[in-house]
N, C-alpha and C. Protein backbone atom coordinates (compact mmCIF):
# COMPACT_ATOMS: atom_id res chain seq x y z
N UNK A 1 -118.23 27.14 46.72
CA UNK A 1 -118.96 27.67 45.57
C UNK A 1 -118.90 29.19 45.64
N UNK A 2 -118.45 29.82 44.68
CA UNK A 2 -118.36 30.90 44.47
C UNK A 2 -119.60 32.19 44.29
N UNK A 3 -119.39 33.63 44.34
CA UNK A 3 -120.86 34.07 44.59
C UNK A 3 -121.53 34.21 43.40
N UNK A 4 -120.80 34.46 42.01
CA UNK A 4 -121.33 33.98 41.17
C UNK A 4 -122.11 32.62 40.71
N UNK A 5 -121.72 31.36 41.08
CA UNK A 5 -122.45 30.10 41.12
C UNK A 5 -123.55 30.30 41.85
N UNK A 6 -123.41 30.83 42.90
CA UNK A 6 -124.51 31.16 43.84
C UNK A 6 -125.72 32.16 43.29
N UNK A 7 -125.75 32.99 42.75
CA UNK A 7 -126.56 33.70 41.75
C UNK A 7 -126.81 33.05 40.70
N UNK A 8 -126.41 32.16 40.01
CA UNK A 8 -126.84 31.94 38.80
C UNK A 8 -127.85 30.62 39.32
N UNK A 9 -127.78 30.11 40.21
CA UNK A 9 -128.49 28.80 40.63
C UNK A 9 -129.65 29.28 41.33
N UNK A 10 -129.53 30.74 41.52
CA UNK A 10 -130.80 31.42 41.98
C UNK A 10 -131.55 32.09 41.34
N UNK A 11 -131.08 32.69 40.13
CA UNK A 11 -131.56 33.57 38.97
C UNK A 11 -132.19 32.23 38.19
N UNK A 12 -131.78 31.00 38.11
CA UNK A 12 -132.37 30.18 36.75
C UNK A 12 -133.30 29.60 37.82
N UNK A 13 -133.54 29.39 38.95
CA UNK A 13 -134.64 28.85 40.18
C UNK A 13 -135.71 29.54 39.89
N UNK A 14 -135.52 31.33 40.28
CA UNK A 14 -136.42 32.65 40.33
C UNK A 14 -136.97 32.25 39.06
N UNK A 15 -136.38 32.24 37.81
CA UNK A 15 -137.02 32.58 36.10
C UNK A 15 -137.65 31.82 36.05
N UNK A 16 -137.52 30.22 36.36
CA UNK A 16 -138.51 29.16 36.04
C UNK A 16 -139.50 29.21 36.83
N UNK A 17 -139.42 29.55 38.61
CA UNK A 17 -141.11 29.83 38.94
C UNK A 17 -141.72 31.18 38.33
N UNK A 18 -141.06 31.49 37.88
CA UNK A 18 -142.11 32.55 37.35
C UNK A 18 -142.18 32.33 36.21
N UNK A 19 -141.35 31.95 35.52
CA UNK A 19 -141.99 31.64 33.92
C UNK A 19 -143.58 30.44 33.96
N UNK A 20 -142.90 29.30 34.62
CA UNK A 20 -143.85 28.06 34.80
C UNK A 20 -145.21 28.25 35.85
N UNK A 21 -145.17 28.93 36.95
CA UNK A 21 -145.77 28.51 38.32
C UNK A 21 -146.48 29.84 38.62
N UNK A 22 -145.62 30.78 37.57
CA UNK A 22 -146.80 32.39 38.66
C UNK A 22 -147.11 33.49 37.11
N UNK A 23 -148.21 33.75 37.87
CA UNK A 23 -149.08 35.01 36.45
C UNK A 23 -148.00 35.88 36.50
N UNK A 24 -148.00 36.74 35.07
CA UNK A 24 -147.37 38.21 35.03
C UNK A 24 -148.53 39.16 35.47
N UNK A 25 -149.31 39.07 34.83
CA UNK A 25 -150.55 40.06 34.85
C UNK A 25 -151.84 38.88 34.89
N UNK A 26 -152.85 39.75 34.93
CA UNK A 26 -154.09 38.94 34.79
C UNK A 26 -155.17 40.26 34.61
N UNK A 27 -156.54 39.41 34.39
CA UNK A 27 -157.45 40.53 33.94
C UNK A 27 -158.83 40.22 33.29
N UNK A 28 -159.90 40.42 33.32
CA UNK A 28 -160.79 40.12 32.61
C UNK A 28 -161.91 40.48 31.90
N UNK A 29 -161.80 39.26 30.94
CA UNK A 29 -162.06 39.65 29.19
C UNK A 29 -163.38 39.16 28.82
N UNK A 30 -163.93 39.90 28.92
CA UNK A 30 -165.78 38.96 28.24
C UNK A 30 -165.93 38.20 29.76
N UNK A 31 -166.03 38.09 30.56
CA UNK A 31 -166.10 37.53 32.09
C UNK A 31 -165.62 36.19 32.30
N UNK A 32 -164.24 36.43 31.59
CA UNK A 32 -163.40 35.10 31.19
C UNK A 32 -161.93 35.80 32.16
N UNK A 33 -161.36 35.11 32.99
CA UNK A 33 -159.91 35.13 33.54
C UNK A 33 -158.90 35.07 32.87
N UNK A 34 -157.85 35.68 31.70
CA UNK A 34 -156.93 35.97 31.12
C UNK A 34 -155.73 36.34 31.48
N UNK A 35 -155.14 35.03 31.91
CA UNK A 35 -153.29 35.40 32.99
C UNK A 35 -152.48 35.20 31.69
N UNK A 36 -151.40 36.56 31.74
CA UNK A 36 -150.40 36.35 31.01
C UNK A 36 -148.69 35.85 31.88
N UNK A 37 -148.72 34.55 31.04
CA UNK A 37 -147.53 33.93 32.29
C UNK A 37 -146.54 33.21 30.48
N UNK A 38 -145.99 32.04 30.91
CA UNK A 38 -145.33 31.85 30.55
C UNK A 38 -145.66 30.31 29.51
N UNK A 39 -146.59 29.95 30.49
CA UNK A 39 -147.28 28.79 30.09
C UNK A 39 -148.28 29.10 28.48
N UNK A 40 -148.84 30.21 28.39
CA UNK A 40 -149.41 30.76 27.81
C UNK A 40 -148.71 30.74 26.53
N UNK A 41 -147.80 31.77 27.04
CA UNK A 41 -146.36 31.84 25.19
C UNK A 41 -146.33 29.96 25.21
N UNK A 42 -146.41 29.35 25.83
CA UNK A 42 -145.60 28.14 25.20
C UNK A 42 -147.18 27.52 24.53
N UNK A 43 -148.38 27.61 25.15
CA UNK A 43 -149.45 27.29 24.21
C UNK A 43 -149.67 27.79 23.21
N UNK A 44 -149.13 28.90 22.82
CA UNK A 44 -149.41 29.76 21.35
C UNK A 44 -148.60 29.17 20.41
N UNK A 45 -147.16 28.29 20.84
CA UNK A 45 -146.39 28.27 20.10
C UNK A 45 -146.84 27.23 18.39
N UNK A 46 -147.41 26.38 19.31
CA UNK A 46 -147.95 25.22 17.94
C UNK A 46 -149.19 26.03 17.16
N UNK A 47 -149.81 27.05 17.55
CA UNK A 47 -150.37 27.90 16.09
C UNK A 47 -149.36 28.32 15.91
N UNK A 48 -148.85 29.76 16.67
CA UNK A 48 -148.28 30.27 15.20
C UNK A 48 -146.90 29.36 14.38
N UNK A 49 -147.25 28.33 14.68
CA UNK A 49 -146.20 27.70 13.73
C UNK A 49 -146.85 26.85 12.53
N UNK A 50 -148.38 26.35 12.80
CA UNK A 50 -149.32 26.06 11.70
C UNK A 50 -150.11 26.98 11.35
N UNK A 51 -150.38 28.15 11.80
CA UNK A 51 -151.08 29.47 10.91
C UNK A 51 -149.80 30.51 11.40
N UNK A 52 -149.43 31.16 10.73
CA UNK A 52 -148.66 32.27 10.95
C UNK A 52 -148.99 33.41 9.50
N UNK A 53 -149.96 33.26 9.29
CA UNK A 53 -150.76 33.97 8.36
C UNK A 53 -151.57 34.71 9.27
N UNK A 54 -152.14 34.09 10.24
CA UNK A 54 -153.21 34.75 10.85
C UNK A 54 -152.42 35.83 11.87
N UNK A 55 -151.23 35.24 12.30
CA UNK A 55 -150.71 36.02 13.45
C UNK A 55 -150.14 37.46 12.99
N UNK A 56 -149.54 37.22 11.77
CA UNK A 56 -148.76 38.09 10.96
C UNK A 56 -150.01 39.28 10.68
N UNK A 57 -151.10 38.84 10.61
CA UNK A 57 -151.84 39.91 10.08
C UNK A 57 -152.47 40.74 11.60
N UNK A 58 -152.82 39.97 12.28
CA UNK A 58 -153.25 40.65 13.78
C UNK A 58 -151.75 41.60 14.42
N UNK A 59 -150.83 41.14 13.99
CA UNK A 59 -149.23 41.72 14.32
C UNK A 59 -149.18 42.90 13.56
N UNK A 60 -149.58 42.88 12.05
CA UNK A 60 -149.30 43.54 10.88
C UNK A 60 -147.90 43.15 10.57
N UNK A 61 -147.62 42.23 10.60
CA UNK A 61 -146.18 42.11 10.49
C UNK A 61 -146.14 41.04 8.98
N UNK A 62 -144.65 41.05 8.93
CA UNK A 62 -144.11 39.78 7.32
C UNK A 62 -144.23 38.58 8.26
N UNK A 63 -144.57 37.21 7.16
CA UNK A 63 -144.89 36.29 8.12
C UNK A 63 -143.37 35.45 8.52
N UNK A 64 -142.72 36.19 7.84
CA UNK A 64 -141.46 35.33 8.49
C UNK A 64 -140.94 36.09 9.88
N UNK A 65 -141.55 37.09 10.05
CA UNK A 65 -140.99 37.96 11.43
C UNK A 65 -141.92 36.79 12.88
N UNK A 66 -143.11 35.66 12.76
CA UNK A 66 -143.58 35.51 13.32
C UNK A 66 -142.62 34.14 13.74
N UNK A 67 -141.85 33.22 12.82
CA UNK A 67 -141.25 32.93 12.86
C UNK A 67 -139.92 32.70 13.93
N UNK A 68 -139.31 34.71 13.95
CA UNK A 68 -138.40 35.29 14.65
C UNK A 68 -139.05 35.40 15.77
N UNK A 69 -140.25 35.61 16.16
CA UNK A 69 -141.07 35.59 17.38
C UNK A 69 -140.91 34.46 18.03
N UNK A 70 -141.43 33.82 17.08
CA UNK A 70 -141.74 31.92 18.09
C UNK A 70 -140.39 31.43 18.49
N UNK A 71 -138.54 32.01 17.81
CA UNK A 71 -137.87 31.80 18.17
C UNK A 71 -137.36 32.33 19.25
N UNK A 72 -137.71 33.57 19.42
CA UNK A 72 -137.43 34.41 21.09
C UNK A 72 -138.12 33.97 21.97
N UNK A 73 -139.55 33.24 21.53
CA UNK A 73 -140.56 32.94 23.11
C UNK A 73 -139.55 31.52 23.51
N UNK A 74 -139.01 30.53 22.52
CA UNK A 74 -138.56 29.51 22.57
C UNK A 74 -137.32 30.06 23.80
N UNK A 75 -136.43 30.62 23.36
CA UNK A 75 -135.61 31.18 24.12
C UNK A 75 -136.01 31.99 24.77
N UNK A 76 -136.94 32.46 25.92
CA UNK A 76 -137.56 32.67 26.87
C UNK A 76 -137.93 31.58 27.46
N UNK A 77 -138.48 30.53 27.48
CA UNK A 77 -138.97 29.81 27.78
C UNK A 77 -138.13 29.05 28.36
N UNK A 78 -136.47 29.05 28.05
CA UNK A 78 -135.27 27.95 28.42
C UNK A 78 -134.26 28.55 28.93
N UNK A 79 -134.96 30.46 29.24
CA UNK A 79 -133.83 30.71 29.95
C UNK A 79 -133.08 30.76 31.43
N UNK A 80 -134.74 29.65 31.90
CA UNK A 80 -133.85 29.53 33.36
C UNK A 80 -133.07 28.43 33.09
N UNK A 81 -133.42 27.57 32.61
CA UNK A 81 -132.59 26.56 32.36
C UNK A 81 -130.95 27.15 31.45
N UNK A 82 -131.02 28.23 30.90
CA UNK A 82 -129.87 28.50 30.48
C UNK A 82 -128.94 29.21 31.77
N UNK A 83 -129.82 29.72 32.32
CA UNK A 83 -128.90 30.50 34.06
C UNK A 83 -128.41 29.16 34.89
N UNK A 84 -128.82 28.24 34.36
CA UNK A 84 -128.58 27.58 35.62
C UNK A 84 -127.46 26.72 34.94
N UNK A 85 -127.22 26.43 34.08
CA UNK A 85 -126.33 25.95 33.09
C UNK A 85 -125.17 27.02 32.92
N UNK A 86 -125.18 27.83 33.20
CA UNK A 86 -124.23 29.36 33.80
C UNK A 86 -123.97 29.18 35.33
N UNK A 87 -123.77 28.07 35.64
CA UNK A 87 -122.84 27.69 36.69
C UNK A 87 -121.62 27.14 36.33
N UNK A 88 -121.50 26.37 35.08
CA UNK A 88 -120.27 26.21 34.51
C UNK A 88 -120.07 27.39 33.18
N UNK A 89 -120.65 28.35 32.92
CA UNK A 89 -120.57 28.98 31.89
C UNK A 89 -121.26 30.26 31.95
N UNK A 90 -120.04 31.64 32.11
CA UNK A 90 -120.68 32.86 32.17
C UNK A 90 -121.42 33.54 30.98
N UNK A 91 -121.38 33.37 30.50
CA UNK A 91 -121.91 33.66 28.67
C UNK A 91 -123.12 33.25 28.89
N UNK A 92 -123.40 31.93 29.46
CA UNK A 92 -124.90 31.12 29.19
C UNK A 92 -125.65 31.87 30.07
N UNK A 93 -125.66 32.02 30.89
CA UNK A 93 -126.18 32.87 32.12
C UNK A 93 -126.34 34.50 32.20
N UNK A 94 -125.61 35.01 31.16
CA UNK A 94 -125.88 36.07 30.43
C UNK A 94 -126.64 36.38 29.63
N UNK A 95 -126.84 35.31 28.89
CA UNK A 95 -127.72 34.98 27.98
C UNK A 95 -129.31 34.68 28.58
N UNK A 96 -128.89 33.88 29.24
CA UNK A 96 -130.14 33.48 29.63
C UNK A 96 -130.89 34.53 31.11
N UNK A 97 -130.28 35.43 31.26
CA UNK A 97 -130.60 36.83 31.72
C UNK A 97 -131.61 38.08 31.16
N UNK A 98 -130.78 38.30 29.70
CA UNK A 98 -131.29 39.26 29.06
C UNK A 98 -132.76 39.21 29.11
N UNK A 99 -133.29 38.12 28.74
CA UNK A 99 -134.79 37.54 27.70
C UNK A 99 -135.72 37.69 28.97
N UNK A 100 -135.32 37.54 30.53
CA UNK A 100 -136.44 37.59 31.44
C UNK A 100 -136.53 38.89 31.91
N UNK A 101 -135.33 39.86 31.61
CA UNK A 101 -135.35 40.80 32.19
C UNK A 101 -135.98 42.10 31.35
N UNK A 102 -136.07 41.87 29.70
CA UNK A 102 -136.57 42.84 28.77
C UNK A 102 -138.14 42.43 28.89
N UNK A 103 -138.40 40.94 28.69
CA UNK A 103 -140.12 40.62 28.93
C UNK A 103 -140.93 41.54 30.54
N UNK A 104 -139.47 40.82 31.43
CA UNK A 104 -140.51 41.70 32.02
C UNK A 104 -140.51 43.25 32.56
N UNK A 105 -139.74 43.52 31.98
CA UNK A 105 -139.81 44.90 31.80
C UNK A 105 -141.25 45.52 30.79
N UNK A 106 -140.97 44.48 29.74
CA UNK A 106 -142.45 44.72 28.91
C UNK A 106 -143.96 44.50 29.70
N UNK A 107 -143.86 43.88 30.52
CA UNK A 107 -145.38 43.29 30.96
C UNK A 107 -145.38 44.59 32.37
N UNK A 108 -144.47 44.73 32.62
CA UNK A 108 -144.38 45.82 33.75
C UNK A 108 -145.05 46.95 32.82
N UNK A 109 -144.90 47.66 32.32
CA UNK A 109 -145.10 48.70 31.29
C UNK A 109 -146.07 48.78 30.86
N UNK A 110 -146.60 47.38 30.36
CA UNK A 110 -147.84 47.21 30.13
C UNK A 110 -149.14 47.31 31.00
N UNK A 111 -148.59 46.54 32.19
CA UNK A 111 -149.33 46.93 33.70
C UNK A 111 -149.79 48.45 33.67
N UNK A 112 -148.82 49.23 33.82
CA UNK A 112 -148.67 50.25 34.24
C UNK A 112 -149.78 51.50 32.92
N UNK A 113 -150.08 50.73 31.73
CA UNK A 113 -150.63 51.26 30.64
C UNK A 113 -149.45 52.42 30.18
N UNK A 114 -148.65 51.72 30.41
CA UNK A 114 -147.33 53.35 29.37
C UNK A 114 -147.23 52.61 27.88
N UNK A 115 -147.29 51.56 27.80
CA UNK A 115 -146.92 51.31 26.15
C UNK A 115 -147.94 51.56 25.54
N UNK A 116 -147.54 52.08 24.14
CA UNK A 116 -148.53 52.05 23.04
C UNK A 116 -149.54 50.87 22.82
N UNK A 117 -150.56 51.53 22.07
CA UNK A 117 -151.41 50.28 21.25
C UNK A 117 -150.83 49.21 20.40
N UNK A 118 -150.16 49.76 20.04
CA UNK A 118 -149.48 49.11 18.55
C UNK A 118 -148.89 48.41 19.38
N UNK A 119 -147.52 48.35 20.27
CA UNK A 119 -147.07 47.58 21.05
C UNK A 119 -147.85 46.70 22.14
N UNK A 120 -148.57 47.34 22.84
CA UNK A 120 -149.36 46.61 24.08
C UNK A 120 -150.45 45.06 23.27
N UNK A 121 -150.05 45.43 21.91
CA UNK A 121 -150.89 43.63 21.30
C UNK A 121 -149.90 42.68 21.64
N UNK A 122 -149.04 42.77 21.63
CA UNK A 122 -148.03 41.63 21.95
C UNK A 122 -148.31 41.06 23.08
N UNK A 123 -148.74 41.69 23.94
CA UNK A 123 -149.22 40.52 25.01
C UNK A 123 -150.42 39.13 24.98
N UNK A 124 -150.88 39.99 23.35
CA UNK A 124 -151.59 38.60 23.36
C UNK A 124 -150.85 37.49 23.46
N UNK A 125 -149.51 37.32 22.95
CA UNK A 125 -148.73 35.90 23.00
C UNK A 125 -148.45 34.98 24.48
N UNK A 126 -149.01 36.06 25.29
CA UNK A 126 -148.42 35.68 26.63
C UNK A 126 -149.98 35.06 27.49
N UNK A 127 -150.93 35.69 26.42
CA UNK A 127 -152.70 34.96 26.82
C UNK A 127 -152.35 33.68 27.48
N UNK A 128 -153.60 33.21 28.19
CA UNK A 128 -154.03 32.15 28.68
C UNK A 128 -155.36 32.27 29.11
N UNK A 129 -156.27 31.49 28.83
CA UNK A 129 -157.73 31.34 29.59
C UNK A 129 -158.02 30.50 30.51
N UNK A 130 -157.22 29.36 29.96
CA UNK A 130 -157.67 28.16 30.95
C UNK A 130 -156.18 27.85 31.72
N UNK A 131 -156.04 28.30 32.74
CA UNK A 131 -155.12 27.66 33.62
C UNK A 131 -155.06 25.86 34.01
N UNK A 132 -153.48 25.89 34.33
CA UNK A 132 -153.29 24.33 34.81
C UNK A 132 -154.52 23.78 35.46
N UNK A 133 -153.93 24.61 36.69
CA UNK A 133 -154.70 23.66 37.59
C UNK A 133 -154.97 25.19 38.88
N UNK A 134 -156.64 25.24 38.63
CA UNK A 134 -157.61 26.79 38.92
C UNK A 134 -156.75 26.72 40.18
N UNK A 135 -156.57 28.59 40.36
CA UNK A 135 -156.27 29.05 41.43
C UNK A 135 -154.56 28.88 41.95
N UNK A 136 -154.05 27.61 41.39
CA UNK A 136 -152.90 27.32 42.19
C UNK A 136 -151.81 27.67 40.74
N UNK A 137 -151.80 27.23 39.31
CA UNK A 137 -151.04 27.41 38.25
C UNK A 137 -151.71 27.90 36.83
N UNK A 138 -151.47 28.85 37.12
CA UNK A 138 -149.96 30.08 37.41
C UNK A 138 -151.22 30.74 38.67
N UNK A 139 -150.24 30.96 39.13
CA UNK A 139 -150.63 31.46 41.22
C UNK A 139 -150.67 32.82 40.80
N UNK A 140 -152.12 33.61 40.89
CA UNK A 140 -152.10 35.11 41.02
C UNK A 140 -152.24 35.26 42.10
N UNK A 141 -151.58 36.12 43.13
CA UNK A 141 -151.38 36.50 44.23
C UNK A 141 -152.06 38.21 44.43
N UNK A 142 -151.57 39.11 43.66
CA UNK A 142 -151.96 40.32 43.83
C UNK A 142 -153.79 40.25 42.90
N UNK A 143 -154.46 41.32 43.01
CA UNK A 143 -155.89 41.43 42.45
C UNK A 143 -156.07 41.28 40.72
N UNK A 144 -156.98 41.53 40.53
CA UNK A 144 -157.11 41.32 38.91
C UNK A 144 -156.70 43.25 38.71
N UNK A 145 -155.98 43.35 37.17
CA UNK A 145 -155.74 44.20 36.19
C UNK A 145 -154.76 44.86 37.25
N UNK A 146 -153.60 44.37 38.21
CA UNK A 146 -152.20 44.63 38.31
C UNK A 146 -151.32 43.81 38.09
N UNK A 147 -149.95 44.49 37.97
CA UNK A 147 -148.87 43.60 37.59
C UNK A 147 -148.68 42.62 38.99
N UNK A 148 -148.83 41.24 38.67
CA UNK A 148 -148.51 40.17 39.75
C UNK A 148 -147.26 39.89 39.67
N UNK A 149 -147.10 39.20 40.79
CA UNK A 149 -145.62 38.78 41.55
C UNK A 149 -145.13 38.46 40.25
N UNK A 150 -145.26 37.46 39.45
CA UNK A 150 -144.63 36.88 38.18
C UNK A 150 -143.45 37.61 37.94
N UNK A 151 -144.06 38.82 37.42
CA UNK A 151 -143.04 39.87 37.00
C UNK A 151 -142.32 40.78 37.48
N UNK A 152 -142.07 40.48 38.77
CA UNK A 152 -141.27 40.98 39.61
C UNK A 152 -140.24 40.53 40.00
N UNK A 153 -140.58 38.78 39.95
CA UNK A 153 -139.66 37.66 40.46
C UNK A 153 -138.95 37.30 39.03
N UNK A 154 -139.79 37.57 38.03
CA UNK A 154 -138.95 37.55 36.78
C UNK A 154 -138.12 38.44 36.64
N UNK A 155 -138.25 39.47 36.85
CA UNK A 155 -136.87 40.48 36.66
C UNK A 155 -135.46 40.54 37.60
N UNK A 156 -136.01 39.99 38.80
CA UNK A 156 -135.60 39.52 39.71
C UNK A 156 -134.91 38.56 39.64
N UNK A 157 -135.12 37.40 38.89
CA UNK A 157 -133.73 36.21 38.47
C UNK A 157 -133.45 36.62 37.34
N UNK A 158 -133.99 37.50 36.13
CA UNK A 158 -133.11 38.11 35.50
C UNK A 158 -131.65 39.13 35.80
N UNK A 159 -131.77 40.11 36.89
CA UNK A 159 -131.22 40.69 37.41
C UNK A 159 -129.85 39.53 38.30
N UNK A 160 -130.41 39.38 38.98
CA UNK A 160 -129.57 38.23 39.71
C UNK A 160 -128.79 37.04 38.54
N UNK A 161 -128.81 36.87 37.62
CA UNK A 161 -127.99 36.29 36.28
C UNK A 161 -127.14 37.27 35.76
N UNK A 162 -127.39 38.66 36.00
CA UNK A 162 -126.49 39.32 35.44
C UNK A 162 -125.73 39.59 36.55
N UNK A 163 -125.97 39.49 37.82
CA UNK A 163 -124.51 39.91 38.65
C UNK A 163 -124.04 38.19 39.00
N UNK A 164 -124.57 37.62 38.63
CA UNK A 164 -124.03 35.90 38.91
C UNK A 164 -123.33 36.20 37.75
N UNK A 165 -123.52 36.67 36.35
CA UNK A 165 -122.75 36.32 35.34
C UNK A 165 -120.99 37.37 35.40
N UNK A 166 -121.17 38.31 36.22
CA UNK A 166 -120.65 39.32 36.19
C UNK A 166 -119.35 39.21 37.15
N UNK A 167 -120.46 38.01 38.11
CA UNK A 167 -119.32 38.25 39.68
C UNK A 167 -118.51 36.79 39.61
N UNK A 168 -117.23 36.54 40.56
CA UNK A 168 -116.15 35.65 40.29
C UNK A 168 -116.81 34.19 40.45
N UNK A 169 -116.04 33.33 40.03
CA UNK A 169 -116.32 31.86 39.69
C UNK A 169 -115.73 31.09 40.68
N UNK A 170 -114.63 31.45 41.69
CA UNK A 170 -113.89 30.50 42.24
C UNK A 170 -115.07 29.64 43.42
């Protein structure tokens, strides 16, 4: 197996525990626990697909842009599964690179308080209140109101998809 196969079976491993299994951030809201992970975007998805009136207006956005939203979290959500499917296919694994490595670049940023207001709402999509299952899913490891492992290990099999996608196949 080649070192590219070898990266991409590690980059789509890395994206899914951290998309599924670990917080990006966390923090708290009204004395309520609020982890932004991955699980979260995928609970938002069935509103904004039966109100997207409401989202569009908290966004300020056209309601068909919310639409274009729910289709990028969708494809976030499948892109470890697309890295890992980039063991027979460098394109897919490219693909499925980009989407973990710009999010978490965003939630990093956000950590860090450098993005705007106007921008820093978008993390509402990534909310959660009630975790799986307390304490263990999504696993915050570092303290409340820093960037957690999540998004480190997310950029991290993002990164690692792009030199799996990059490096030879034999």
């Amino acid at each position: 197996m080649g070192a590219g196969k070898i990266f991409s079976v590690l980059a789509g491993l890395l994206t899914i525990v951290a998309t599924y299994f670990l917080s990006f951030f966390a923090f708290e809201f009204f004395f309520v626990t609020i982890y932004l992970g991955g699980i979260g975007s995928m609970k938002q998805i069935p509103e904004m697909l039966t109100n997207p009136d409401s989202y569009a207006t908290l966004f300020s956005l056209p309601t068909f842009a919310i639409y274009i939203i729910v289709v990028v979290i969708i494809f976030f959500l499948i892109s470890g599964i697309f890295q890992l499917i980039g063991v027979k296919s460098r394109v897919l694994v490219i693909i499925g690179s980009i989407l973990p490595i710009l999010i978490g670049i965003y939630i990093l940023l956000y950590g860090f308080g450098v993005l705007p207001t106007e921008l820093s709402i978008y993390t509402f999509l990534f909310w959660d209140a009630e975790p799986l299952i307390d304490g263990i899913i999504p696993l915050k490891i570092l303290e409340l109101d820093t960037v957690d492992i999540g998004t480190y290990v997310l950029i991290a099999g993002g990164f690692l998809g792009l030199i799996g996608g990059f490096a030879g196949r034999d």
